[in-house]
Protein backbone atom coordinates (compact mmCIF):
# COMPACT_ATOMS: atom_id res chain seq x y z
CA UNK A 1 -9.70 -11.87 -26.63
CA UNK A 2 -8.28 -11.96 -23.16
CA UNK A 3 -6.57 -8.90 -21.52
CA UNK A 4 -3.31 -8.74 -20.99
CA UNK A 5 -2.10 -9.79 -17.31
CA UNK A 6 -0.23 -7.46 -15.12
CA UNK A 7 1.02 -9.92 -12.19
CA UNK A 8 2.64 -7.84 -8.85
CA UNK A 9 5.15 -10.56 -8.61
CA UNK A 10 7.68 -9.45 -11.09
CA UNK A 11 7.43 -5.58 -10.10
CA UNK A 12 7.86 -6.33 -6.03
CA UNK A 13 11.07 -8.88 -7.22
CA UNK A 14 12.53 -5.12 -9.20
CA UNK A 15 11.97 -3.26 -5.63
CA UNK A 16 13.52 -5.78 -3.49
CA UNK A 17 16.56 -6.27 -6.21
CA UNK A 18 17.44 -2.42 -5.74
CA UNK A 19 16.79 -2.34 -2.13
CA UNK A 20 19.91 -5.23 -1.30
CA UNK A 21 22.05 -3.12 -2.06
CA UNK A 22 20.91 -0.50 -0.22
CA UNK A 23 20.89 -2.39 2.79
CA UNK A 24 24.18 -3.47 2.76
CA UNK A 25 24.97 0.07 2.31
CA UNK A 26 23.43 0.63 5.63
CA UNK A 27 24.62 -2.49 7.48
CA UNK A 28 28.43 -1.63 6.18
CA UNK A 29 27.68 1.49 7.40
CA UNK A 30 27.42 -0.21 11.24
CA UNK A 31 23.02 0.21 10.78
CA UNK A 32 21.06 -2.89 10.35
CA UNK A 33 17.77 -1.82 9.14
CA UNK A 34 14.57 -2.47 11.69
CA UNK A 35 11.34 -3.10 11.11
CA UNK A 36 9.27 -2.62 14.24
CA UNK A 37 5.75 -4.51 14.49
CA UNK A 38 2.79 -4.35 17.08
CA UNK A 39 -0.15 -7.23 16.33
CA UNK A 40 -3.16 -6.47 19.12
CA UNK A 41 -4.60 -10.00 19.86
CA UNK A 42 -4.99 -13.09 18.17
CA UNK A 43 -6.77 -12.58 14.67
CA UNK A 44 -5.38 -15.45 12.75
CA UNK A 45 -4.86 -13.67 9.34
CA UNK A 46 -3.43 -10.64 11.38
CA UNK A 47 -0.70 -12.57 12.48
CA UNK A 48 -0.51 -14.20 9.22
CA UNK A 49 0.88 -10.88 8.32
CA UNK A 50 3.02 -9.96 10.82
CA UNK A 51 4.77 -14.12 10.18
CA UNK A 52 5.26 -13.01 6.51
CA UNK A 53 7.08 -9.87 7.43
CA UNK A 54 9.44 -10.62 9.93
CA UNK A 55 9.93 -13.61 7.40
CA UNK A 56 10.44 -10.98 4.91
CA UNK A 57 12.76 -9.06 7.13
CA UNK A 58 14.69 -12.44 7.83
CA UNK A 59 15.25 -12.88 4.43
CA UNK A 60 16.66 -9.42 4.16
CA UNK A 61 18.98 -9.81 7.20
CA UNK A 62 16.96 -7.32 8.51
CA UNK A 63 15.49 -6.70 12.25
CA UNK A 64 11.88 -7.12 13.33
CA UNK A 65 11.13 -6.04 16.87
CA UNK A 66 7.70 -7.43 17.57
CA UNK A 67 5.18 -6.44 20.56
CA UNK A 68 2.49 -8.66 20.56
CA UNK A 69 -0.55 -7.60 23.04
CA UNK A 70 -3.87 -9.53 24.33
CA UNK A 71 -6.94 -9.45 22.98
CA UNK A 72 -8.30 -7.21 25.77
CA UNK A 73 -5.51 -4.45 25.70
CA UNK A 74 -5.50 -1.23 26.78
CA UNK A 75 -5.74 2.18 24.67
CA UNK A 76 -2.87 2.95 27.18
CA UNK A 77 -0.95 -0.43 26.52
CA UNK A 78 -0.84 -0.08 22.85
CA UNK A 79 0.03 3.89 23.31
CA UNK A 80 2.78 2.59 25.64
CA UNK A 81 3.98 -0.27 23.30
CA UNK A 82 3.83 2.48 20.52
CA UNK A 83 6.38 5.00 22.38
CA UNK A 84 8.81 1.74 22.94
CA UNK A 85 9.48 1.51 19.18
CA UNK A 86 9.51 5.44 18.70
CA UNK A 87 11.76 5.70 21.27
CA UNK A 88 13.86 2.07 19.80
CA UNK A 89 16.97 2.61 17.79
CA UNK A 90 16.55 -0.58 15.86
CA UNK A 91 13.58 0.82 14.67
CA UNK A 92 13.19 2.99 11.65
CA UNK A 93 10.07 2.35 10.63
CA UNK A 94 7.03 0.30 12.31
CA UNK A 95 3.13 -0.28 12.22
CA UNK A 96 0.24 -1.39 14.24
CA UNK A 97 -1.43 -3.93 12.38
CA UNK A 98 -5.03 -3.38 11.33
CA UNK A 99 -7.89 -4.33 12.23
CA UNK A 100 -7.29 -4.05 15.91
CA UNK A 101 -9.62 -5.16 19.23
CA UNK A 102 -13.32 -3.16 19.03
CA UNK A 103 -11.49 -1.61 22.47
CA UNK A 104 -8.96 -0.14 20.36
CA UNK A 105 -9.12 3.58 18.59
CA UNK A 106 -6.75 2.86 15.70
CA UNK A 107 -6.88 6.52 14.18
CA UNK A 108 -6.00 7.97 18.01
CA UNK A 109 -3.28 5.37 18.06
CA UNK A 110 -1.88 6.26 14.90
CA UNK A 111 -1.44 10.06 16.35
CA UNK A 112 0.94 8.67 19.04
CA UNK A 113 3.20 6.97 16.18
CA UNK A 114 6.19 9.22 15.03
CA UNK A 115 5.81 10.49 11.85
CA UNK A 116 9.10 9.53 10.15
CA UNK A 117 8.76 5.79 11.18
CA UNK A 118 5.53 5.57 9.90
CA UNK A 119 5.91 2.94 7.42
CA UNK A 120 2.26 2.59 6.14
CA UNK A 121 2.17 6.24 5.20
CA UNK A 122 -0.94 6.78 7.12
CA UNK A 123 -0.05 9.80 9.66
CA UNK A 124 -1.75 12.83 9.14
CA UNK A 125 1.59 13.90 8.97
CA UNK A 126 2.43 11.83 5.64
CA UNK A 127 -0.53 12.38 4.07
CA UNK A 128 0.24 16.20 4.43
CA UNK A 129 3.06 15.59 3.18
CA UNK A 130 2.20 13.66 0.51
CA UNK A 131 -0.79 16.58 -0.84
CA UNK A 132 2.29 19.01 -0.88
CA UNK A 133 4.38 16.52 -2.97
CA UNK A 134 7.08 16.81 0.14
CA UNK A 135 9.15 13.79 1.05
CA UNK A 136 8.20 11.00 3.16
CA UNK A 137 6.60 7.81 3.43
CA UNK A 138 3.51 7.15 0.67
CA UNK A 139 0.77 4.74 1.51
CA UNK A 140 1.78 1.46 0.14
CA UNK A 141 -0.83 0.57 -1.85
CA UNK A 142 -0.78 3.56 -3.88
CA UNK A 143 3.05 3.65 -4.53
CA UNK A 144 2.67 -0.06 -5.71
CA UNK A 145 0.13 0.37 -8.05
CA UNK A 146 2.39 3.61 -9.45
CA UNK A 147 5.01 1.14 -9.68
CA UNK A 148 3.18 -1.51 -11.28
CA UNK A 149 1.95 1.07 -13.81
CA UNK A 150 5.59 1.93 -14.71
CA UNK A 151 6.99 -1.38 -14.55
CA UNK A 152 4.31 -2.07 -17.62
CA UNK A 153 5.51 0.39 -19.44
CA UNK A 154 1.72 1.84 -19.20
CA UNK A 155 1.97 5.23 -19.81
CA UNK A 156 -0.03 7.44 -17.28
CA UNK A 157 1.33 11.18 -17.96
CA UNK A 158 -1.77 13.31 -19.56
CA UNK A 159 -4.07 9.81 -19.50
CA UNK A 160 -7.59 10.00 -18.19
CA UNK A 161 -7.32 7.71 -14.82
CA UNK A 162 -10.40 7.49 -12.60
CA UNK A 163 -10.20 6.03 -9.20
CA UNK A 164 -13.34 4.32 -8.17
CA UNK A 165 -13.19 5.15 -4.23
CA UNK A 166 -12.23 7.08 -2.06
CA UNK A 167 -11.07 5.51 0.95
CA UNK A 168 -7.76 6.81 3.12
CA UNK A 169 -5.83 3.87 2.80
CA UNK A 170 -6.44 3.78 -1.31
CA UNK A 171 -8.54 5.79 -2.81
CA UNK A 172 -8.00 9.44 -1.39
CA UNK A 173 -3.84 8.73 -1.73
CA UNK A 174 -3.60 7.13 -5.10
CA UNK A 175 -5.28 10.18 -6.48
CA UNK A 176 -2.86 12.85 -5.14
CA UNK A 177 -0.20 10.88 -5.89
CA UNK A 178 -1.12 10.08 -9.51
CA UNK A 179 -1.60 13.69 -10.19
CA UNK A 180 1.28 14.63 -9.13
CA UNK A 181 3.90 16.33 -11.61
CA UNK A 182 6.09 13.04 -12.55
CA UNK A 183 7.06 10.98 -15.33
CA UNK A 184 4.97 7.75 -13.59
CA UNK A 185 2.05 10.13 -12.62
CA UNK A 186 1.29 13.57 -13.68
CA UNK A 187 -2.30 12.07 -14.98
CA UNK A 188 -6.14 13.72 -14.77
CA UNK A 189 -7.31 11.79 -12.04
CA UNK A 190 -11.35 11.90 -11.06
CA UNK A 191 -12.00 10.38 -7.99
CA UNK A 192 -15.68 8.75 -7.98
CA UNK A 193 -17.27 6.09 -5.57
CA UNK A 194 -20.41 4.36 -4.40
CA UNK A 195 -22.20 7.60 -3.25
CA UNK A 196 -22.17 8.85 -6.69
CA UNK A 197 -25.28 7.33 -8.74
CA UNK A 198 -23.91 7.14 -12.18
CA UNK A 199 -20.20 6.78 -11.21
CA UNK A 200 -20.12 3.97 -14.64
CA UNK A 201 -20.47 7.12 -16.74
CA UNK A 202 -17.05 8.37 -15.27
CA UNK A 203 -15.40 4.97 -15.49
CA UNK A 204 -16.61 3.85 -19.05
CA UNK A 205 -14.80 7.00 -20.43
CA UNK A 206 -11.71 6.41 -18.64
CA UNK A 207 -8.03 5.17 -20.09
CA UNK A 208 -7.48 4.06 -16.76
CA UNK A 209 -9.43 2.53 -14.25
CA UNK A 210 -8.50 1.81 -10.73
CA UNK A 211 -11.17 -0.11 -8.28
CA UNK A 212 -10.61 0.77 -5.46
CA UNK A 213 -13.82 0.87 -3.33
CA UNK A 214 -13.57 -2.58 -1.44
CA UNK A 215 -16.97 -3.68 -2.87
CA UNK A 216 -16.74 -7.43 -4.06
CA UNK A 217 -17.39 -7.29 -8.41
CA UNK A 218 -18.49 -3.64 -8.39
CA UNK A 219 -16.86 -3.39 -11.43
CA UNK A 220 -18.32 -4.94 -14.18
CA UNK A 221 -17.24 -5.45 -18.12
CA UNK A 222 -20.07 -2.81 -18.99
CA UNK A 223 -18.50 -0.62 -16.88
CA UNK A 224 -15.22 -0.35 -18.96
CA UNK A 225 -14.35 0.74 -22.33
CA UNK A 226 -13.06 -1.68 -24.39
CA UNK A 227 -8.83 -1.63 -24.20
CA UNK A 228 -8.69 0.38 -20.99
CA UNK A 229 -6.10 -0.75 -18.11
CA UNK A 230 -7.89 -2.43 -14.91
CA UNK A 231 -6.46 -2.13 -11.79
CA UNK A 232 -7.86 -3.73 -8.89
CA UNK A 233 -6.89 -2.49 -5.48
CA UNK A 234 -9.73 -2.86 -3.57
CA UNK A 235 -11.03 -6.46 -1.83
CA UNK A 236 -12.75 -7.90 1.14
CA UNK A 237 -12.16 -11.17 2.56
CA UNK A 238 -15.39 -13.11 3.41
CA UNK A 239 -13.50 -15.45 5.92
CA UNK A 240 -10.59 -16.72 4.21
CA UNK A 241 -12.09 -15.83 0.75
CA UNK A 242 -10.96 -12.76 -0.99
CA UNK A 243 -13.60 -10.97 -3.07
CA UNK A 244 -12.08 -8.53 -5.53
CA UNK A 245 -13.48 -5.05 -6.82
CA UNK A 246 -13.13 -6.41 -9.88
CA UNK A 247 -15.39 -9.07 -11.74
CA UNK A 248 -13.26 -11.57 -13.66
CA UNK A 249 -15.29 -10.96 -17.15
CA UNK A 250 -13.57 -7.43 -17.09
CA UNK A 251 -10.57 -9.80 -18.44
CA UNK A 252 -12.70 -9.80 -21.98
CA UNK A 253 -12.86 -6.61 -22.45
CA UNK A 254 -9.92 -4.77 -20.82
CA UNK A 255 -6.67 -3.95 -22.76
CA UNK A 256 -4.74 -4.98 -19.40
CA UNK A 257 -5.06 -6.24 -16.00
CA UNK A 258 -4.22 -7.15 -12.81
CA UNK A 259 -4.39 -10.88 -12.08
CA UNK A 260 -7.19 -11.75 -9.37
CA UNK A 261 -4.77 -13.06 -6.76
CA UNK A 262 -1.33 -11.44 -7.08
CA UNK A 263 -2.09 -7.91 -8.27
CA UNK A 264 -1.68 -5.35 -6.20
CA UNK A 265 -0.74 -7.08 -3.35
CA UNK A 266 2.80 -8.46 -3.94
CA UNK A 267 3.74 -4.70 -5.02
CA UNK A 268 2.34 -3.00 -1.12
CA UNK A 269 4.71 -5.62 0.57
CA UNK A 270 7.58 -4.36 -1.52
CA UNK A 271 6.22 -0.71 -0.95
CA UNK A 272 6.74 -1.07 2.65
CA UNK A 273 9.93 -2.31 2.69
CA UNK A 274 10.78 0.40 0.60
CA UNK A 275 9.45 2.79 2.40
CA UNK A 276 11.62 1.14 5.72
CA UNK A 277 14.82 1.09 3.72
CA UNK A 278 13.99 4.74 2.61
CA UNK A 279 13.33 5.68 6.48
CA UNK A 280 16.82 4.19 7.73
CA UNK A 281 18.83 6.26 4.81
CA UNK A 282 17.33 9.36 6.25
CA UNK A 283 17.90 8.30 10.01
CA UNK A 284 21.36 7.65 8.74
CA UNK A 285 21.98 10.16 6.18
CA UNK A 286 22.89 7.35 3.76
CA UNK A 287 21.11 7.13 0.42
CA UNK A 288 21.25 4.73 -2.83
């Protein structure tokens, strides 16, 4: 018997229907919401990414200030092109998009980014905040897969929930967040990844299982109990071909899942945006 599918699509089209309104809180309010972007040379799928944003934030009637730099930038030019949207009005939130040039030292850049416009959640800043349960922006892959969780109706308060990796972008986040004391969360998460030898032990008890370790079909049907919930947040792209954490037999013995293509990711677009909208209400003092 096949799982049941949990498809992103339907959860990211609930964020973006309650953040209209929101923004045309903010434009009536004389602020047009900005979404700043940086892309550092010409990776293909990079800017494949930064297209389907500003297309996003065209959609909205939103801004997208864009600064696109060569391949064989500077540390200093991408600091500098950094301080140009901290310092930009029309921009409340903004990101560098990763992977960037070998040249590049993407965790120094990050530093020079200011906190509150951080949109990906990644600034040692947020992620303080986030272990303290403070406000600010969350990584968005974590807050979509919270959201997808609760658009499903899948309980997670009290539930085992183990995270299989532990990475900063993913892993490490989703974990803090889901234990945090909330109707969505408030779960007992274990954290376990590739280092560990008999991490299936951990995962085959589990009510919950989350991959997300970025290791093509690490997660096998063996490696579940039968009915859990399967999320799969991790992935690597082998050219244009994306490998999921997840093998596609888990379907057979899972409870529910998340669809190969069209999990997770729909619901860390709509994450993002939220977490802009969320960053021009406090610029503004205007809230939903």
């Amino acid at each position: 018997m096949s799982a049941r599918l949990l498809p992103g699509a339907p959860v990211a089209e609930a964020v973006f229907a309650d953040l209209v309104p929101r923004i045309t809180k903010l434009q009536a309010a004389g602020h047009n919401p900005g979404l700043g972007t940086i892309l550092v040379g010409g990776d293909s799928a990079s800017a494949g990414y930064i297209r389907m944003k500003q297309a996003k934030c065209a959609e909205l009637g939103m801004g997208s200030p864009h600064i696109h730099l060569g391949d064989d930038a500077t540390q200093a030019e991408v600091v500098a092109a950094i301080h140009q949207l901290n310092d930009d009005p029309a921009v409340d939130a903004m990101l560098v998009q990763h992977p960037t040039p070998p040249q590049i030292d993407f965790d120094a850049a990050l530093l020079e980014m200011d906190p509150d416009k951080d949109v990906d959640g990644l600034h040692p800043v947020n992620m303080g905040r986030l272990a303290l349960g403070m406000p600010g922006p969350v990584p968005c892959t974590p807050a979509g897969i919270e959201a997808l969780l609760d658009h499903y109706d899948i309980p997670v308060s009290g539930r085992e929930v183990v995270v299989l990796g532990r990475g900063t972008t993913l892993g490490r986040p989703l974990a803090l967040l889901l234990s945090q004391k909330r109707p969505t969360a408030n779960a007992a998460v274990t954290v376990v990844h590739t280092g560990v030898p008999d991490w299936p032990r951990y995962t085959q008890r589990a009510e919950i299982v989350i991959a997300a370790a970025g290791v093509p079909g690490i997660l096998q049907p063996e490696h579940i109990t039968p009915g859990a919930i399967v999320i799969g947040g991790g992935v690597r792209y082998e050219g244009r071909k994306l490998l999921p954490d997840v093998d596609e037999r888990c379907e057979e013995v899972a409870g529910a899942i998340t669809p190969r293509v069209g999990g997770v990711g729909p619901t860390t677009i709509a994450m993002l945006f939220r977490n802009c909208i969320e960053a021009a209400e406090r610029r503004t003092s205007l809230s939903s």
